[in-house]
Protein backbone atom coordinates (compact mmCIF):
# COMPACT_ATOMS: atom_id res chain seq x y z
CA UNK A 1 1.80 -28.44 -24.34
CA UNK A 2 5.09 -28.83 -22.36
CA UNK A 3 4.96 -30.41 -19.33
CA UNK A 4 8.62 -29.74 -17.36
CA UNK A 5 7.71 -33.26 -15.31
CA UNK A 6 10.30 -35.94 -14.11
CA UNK A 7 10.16 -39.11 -12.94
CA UNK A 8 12.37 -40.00 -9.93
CA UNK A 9 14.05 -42.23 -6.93
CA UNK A 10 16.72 -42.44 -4.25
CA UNK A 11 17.52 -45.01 -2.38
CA UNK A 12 20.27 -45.28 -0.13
CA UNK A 13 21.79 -46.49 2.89
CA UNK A 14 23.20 -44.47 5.58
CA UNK A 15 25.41 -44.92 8.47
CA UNK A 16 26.37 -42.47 11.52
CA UNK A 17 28.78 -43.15 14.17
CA UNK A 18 29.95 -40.73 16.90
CA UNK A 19 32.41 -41.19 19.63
CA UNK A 20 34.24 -39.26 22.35
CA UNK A 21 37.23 -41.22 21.78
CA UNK A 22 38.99 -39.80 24.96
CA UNK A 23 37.61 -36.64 27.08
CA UNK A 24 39.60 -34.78 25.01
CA UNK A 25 38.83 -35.77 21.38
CA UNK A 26 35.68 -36.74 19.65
CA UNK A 27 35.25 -37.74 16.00
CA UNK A 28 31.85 -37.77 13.99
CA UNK A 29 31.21 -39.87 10.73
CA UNK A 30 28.52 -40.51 8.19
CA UNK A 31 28.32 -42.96 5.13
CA UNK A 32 25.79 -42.50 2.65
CA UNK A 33 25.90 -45.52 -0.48
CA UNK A 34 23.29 -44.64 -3.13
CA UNK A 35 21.82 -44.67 -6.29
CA UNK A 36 19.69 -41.92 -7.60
CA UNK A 37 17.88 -41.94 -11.16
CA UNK A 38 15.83 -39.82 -12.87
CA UNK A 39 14.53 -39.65 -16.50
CA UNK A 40 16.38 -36.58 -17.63
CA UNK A 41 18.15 -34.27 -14.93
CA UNK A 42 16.29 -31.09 -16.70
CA UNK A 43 15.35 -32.80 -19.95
CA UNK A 44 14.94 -35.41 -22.37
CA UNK A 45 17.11 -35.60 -25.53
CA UNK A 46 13.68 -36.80 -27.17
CA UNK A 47 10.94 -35.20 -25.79
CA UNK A 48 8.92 -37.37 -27.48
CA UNK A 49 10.37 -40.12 -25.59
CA UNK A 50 11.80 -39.45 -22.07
CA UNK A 51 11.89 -43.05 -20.88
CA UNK A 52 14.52 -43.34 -22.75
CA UNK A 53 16.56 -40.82 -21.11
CA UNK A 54 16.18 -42.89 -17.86
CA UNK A 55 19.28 -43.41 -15.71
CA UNK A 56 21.42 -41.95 -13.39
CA UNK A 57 20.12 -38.39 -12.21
CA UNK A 58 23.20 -35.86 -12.51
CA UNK A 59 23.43 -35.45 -8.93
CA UNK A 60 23.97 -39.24 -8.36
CA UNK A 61 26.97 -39.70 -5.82
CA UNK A 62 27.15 -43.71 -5.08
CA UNK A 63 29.34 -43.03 -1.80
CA UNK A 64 30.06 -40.22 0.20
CA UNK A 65 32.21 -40.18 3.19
CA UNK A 66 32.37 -37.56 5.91
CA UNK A 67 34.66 -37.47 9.08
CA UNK A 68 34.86 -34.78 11.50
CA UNK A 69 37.15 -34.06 14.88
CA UNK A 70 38.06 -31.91 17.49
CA UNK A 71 41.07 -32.15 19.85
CA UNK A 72 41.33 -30.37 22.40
CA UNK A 73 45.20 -30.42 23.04
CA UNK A 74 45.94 -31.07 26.33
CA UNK A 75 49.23 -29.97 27.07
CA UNK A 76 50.13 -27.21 29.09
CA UNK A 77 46.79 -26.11 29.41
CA UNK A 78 46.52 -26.27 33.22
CA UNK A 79 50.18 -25.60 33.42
CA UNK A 80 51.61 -24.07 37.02
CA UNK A 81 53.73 -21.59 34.92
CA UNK A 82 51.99 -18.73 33.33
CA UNK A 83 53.58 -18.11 30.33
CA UNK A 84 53.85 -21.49 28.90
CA UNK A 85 50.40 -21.80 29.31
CA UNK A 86 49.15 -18.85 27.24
CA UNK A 87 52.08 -19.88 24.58
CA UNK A 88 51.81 -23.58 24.47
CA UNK A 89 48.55 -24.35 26.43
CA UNK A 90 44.96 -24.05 25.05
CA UNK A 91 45.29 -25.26 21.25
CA UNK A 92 42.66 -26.95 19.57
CA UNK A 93 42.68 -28.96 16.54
CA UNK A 94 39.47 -29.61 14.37
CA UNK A 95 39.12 -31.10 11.18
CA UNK A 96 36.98 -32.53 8.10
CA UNK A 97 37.67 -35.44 5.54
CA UNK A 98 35.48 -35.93 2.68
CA UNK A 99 35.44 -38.53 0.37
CA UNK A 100 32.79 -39.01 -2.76
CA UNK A 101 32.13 -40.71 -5.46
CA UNK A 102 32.26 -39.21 -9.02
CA UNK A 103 29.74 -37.48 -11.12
CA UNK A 104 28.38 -39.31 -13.85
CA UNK A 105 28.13 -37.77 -17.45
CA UNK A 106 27.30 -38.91 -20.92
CA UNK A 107 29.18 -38.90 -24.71
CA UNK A 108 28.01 -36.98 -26.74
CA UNK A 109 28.53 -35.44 -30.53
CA UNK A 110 28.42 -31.42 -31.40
CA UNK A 111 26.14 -32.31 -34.31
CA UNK A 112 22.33 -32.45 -34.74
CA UNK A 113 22.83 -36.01 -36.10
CA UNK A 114 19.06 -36.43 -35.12
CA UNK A 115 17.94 -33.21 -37.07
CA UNK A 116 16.06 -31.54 -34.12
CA UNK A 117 17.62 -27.91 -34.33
CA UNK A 118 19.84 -29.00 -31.69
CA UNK A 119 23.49 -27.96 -31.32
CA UNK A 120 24.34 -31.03 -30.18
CA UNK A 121 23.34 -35.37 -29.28
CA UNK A 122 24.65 -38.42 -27.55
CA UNK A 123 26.87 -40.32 -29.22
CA UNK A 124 25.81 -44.31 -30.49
CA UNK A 125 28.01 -46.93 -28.43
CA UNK A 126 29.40 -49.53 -29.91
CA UNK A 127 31.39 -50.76 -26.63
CA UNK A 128 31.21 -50.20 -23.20
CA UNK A 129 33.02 -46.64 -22.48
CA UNK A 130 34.07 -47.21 -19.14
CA UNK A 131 37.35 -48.78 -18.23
CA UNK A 132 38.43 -50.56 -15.24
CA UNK A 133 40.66 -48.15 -12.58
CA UNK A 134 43.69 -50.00 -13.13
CA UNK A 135 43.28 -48.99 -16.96
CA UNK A 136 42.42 -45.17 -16.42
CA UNK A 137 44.56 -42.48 -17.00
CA UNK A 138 44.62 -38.58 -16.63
CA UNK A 139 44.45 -38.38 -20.79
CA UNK A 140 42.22 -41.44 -20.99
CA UNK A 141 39.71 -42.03 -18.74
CA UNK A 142 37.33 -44.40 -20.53
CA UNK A 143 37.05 -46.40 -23.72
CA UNK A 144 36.94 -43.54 -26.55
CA UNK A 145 36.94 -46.11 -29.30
CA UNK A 146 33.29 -47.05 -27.87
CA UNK A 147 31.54 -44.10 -29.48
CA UNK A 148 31.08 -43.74 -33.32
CA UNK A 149 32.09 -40.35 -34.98
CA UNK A 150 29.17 -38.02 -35.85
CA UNK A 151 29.49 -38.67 -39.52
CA UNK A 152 29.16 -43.06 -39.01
CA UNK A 153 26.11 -42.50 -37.10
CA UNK A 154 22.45 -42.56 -38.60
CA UNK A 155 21.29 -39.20 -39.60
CA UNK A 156 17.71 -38.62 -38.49
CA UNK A 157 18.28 -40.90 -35.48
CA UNK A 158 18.99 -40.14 -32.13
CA UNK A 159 22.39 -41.70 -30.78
CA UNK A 160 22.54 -45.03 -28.83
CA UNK A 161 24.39 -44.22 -25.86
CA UNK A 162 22.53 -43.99 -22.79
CA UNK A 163 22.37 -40.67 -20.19
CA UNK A 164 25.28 -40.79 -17.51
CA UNK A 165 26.87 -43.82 -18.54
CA UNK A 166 30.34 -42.63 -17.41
CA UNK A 167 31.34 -41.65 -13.72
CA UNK A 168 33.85 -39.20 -13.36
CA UNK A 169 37.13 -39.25 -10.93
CA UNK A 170 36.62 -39.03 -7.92
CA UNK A 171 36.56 -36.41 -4.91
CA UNK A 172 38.64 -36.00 -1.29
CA UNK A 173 39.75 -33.10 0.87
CA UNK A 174 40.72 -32.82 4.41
CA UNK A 175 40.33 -29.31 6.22
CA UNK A 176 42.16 -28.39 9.22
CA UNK A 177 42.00 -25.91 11.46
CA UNK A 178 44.50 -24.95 14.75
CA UNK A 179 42.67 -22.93 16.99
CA UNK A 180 44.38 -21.37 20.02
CA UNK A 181 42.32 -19.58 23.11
CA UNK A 182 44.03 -17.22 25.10
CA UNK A 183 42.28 -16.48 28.37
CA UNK A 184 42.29 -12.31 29.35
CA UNK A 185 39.45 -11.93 31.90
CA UNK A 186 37.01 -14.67 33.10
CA UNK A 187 34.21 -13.41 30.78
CA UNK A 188 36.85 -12.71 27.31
CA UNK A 189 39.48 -14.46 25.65
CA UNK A 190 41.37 -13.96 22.25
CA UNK A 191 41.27 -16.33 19.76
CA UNK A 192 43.40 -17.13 16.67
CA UNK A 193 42.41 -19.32 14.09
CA UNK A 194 44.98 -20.93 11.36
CA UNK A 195 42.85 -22.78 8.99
CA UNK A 196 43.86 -25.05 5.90
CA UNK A 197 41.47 -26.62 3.20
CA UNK A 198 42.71 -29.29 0.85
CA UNK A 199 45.31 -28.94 3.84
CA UNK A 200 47.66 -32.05 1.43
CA UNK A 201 47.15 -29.94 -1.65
CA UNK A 202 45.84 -32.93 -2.89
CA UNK A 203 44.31 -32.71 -6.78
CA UNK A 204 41.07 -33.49 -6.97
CA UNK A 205 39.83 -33.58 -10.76
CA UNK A 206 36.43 -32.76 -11.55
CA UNK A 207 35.21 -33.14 -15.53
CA UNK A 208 35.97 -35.17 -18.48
CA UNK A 209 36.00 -34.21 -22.03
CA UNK A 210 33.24 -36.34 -22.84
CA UNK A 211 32.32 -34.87 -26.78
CA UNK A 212 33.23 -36.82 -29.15
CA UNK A 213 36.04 -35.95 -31.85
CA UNK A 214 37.94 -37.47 -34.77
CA UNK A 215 40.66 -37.48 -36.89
CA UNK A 216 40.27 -38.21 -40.80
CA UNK A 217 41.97 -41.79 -39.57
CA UNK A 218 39.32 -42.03 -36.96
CA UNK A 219 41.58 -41.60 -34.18
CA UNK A 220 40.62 -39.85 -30.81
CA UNK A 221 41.59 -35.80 -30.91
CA UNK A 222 41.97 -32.78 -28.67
CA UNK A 223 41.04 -33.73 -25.44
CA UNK A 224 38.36 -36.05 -25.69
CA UNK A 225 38.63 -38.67 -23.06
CA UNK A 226 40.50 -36.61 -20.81
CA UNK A 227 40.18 -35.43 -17.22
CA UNK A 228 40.05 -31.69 -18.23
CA UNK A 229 38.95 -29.77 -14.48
CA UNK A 230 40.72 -30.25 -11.08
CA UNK A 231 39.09 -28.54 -7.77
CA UNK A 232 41.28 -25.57 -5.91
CA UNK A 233 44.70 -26.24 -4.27
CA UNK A 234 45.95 -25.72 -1.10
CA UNK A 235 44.07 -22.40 0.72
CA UNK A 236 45.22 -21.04 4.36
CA UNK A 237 43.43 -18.50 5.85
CA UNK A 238 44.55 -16.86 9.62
CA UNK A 239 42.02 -15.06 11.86
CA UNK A 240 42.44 -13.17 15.60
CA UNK A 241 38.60 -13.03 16.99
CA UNK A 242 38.01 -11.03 20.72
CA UNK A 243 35.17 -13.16 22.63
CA UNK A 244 33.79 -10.87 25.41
């Protein structure tokens, strides 16, 4: 029998805060620390054995940030002269930042060291793999000396290193949009929309080469270790909507 079962928690704290700063802007944030763990994020390495797979469930974010605006501009908008108020007046400015923790992940080694039928296993640790920030780099983002190769590893055994053991860089955007109402009749108005996400065309990476490989010298190859994935760059987008 095979029972698709898991064994869970979440605990967290979370924080809201909202404030109408002036009458004219208002901003909206939430904090959420956490810690989620599960025993094998859709399944154990042994099945035999799935409290050893227990750890950090794959969608495990310890902080996530969230900040939201709106600002309605107020210049020019009740303006005596007609034309600069339809060109300059009415604008609105709204905006999200998010900011989140990395994804965690595990090492692992494309061989069936522990002679399952499986194309692949997680990799015995002989050192902690993480490094400190001030040590990480694009091309080495943890300790890739802490994992044996395939071939020093007990056959017939399962690998040492635990599930999810590394956390991954990092995640921030800001989107922005500019949002200008034109008044036509007192029941319909034209609207145009500019709108920017990742608005800095700031990089925000999103995997790690986390399989182990080797040279004959026992040196580090290809990009294992490396931050390997970045999210999508800069993206504007214009609109024109009729509200009646």
């Amino acid at each position: 029998m095979r029972d698709d079962g898991d064994n869970s928690n979440y605990n967290s704290m979370q924080m809201t805060i909202s404030r109408r700063v002036v009458s004219d802007l208002s901003l909206t944030g939430n904090y959420t620390w956490s810690r989620a763990l599960d025993t094998s994020s859709g399944g154990p390495q042994d099945s035999y054995n799935a409290r050893a797979d227990y750890g950090l469930s794959s969608v495990h974010r310890a902080h996530l940030l969230n900040v939201n605006y709106i600002y309605e501009l107020p210049f020019f908008r009740h303006g005596a002269n007609a034309a600069l108020r339809n060109a300059l007046g009415g604008w609105e400015l709204a905006g999200v930042t998010t900011y989140q923790s990395g994804a965690p992940s595990s090492i692992v080694v494309s061989s069936d060291v522990a002679r399952i039928g499986a194309s692949s296993s997680r990799a015995t640790l002989i050192a902690n793999p993480n490094l400190s920030a001030g040590d990480r780099t694009l091309t080495r983002w943890f300790n890739t000396e802490a994992a044996l190769p395939p071939e020093r590893m007990t056959q017939g055994v399962f690998g040492t290193g635990g599930r999810n053991v590394l956390i991954g860089p990092g995640f921030n955007q800001w989107d922005l949009s500019a949002i200008k109402n034109v008044d036509i009749h007192e029941h319909t108005r034209l609207q145009f929309r500019a709108e920017s996400f990742n608005v800095v065309n700031h990089p925000s990476f999103t995997g790690i080469d986390t399989t182990a490989r080797f040279d004959a010298a026992g040196k580090p190859t290809g990009t294992y270790g490396a931050v390997t994935g970045a999210g999508p760059a800069r993206v504007l987008e214009f609109g024109l909507k009729l509200i009646y």
